[in-house]
C-alpha atoms as a PDB file:
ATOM      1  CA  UNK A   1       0.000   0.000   0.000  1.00  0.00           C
ATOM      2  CA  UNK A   2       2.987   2.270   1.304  1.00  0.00           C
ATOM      3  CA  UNK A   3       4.894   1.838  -2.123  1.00  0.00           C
ATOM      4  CA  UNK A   4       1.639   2.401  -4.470  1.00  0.00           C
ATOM      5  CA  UNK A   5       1.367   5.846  -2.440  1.00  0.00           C
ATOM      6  CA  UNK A   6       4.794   6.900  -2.847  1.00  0.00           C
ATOM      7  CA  UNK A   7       4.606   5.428  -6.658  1.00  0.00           C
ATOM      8  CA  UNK A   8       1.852   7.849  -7.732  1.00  0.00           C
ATOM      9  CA  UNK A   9       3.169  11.047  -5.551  1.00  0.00           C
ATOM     10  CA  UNK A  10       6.288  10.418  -7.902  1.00  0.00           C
ATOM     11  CA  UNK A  11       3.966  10.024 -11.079  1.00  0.00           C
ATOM     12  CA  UNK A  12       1.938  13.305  -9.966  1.00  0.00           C
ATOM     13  CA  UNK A  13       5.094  15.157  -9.873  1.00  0.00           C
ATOM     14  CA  UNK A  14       6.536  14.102 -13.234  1.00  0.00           C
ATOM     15  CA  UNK A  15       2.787  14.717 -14.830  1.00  0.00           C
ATOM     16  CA  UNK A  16       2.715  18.196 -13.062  1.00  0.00           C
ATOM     17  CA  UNK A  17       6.202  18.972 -13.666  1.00  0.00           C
ATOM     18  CA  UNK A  18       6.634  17.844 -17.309  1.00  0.00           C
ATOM     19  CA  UNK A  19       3.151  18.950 -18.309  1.00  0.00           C
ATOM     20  CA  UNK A  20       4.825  22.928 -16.916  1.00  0.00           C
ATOM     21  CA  UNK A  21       7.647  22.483 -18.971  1.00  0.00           C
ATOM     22  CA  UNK A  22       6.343  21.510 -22.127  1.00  0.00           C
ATOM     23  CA  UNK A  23       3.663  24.252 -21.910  1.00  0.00           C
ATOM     24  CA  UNK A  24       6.042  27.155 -21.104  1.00  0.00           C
ATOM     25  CA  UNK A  25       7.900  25.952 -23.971  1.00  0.00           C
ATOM     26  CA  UNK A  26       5.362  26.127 -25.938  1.00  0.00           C
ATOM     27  CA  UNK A  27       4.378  29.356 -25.174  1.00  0.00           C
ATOM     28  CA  UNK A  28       7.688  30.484 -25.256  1.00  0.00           C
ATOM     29  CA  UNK A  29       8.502  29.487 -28.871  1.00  0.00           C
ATOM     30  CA  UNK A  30       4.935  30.477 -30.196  1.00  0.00           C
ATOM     31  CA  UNK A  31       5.552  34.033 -28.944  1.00  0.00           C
ATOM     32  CA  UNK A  32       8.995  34.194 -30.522  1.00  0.00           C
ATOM     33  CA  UNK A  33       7.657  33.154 -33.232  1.00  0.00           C
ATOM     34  CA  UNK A  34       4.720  36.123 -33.171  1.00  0.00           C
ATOM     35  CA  UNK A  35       7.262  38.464 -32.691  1.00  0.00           C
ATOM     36  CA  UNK A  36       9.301  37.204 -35.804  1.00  0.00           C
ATOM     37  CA  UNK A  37       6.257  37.497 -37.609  1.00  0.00           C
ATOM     38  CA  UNK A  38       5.132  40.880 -36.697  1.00  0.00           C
ATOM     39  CA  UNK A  39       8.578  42.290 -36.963  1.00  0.00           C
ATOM     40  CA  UNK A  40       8.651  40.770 -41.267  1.00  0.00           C
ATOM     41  CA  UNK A  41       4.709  41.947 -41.356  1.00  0.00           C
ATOM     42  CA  UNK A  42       3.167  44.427 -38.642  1.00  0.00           C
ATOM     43  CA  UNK A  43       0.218  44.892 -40.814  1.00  0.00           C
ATOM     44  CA  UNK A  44      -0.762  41.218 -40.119  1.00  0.00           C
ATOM     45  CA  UNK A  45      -0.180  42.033 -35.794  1.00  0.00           C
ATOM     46  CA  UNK A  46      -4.000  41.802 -35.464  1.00  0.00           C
ATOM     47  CA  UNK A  47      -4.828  38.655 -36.612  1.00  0.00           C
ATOM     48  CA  UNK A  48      -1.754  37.046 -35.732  1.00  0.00           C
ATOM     49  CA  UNK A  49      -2.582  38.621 -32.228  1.00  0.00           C
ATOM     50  CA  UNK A  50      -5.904  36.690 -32.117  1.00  0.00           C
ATOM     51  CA  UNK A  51      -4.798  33.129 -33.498  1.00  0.00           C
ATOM     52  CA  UNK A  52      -1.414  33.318 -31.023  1.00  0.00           C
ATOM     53  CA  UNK A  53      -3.867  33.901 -27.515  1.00  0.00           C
ATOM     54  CA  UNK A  54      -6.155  31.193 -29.039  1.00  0.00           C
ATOM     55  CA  UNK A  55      -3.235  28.825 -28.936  1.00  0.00           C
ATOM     56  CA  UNK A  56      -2.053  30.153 -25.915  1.00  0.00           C
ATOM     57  CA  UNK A  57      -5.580  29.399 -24.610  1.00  0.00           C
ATOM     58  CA  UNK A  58      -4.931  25.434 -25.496  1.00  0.00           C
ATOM     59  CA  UNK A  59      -1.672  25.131 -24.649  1.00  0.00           C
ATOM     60  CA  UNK A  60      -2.434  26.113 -21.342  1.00  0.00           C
ATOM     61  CA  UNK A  61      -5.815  24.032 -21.203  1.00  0.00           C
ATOM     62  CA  UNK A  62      -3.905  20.590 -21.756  1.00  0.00           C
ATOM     63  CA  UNK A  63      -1.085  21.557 -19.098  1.00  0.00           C
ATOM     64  CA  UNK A  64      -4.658  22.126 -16.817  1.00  0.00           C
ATOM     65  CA  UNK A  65      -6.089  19.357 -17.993  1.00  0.00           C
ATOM     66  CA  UNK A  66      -2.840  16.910 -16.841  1.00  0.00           C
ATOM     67  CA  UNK A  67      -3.227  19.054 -13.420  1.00  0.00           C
ATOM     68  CA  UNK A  68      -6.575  17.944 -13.160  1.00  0.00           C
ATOM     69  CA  UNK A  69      -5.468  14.276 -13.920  1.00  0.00           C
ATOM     70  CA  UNK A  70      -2.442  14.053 -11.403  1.00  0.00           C
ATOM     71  CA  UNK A  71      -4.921  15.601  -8.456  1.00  0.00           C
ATOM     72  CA  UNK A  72      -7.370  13.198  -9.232  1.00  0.00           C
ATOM     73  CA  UNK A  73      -4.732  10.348  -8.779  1.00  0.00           C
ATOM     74  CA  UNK A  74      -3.623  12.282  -5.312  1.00  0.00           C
ATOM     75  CA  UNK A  75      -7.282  12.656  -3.960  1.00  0.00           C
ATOM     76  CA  UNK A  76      -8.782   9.755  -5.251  1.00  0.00           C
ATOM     77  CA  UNK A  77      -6.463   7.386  -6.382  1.00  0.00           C
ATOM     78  CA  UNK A  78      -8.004   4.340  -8.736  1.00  0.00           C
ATOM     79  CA  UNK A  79      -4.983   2.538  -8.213  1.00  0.00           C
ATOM     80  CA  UNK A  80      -5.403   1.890  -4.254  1.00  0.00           C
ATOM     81  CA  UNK A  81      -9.253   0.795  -4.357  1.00  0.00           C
ATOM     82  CA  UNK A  82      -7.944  -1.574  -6.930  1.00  0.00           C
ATOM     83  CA  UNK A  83      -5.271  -2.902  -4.216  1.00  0.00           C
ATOM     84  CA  UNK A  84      -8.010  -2.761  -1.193  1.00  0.00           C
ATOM     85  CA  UNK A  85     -10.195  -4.903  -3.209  1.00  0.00           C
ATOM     86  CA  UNK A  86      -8.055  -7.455  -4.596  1.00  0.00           C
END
């Protein structure tokens, strides 16, 4: 039971924890990338504005989304009413 525990607070740290990285990368190289863009063509800055939050907006929900996941393992872990029934 003790090592299941300890086996998912390890899990919930590299979901939280890789999830963070790969969405402030993400970020991080779409803005760049805006700023390339708008720099070559600022009379495109408006719309490029609009589609770069939108994907900021996703990014962000699928790093919330593996939150959501890794809290659900810490509060109500599937893995130890498996163990406790078995």
């Amino acid at each position: 039971m003790a090592n299941v525990q300890g086996l998912t607070a390890v899990a919930i740290g590299i979901i939280v924890g890789l999830g963070a990285l790969g969405a402030a990368l993400g970020i991080g190289i779409m803005g760049s990338k805006f700023l390339e863009s708008a720099a070559r063509q600022p009379e495109l800055v408006p719309m490029l504005q609009g589609r770069m939050f939108l994907l900021a907006g996703l990014i962000d929900a699928a790093f919330l989304i593996g939150v959501g996941v890794a809290m659900m393992f810490a509060f109500a872990n599937p893995l130890l009413s498996a163990l406790q029934q078995g």
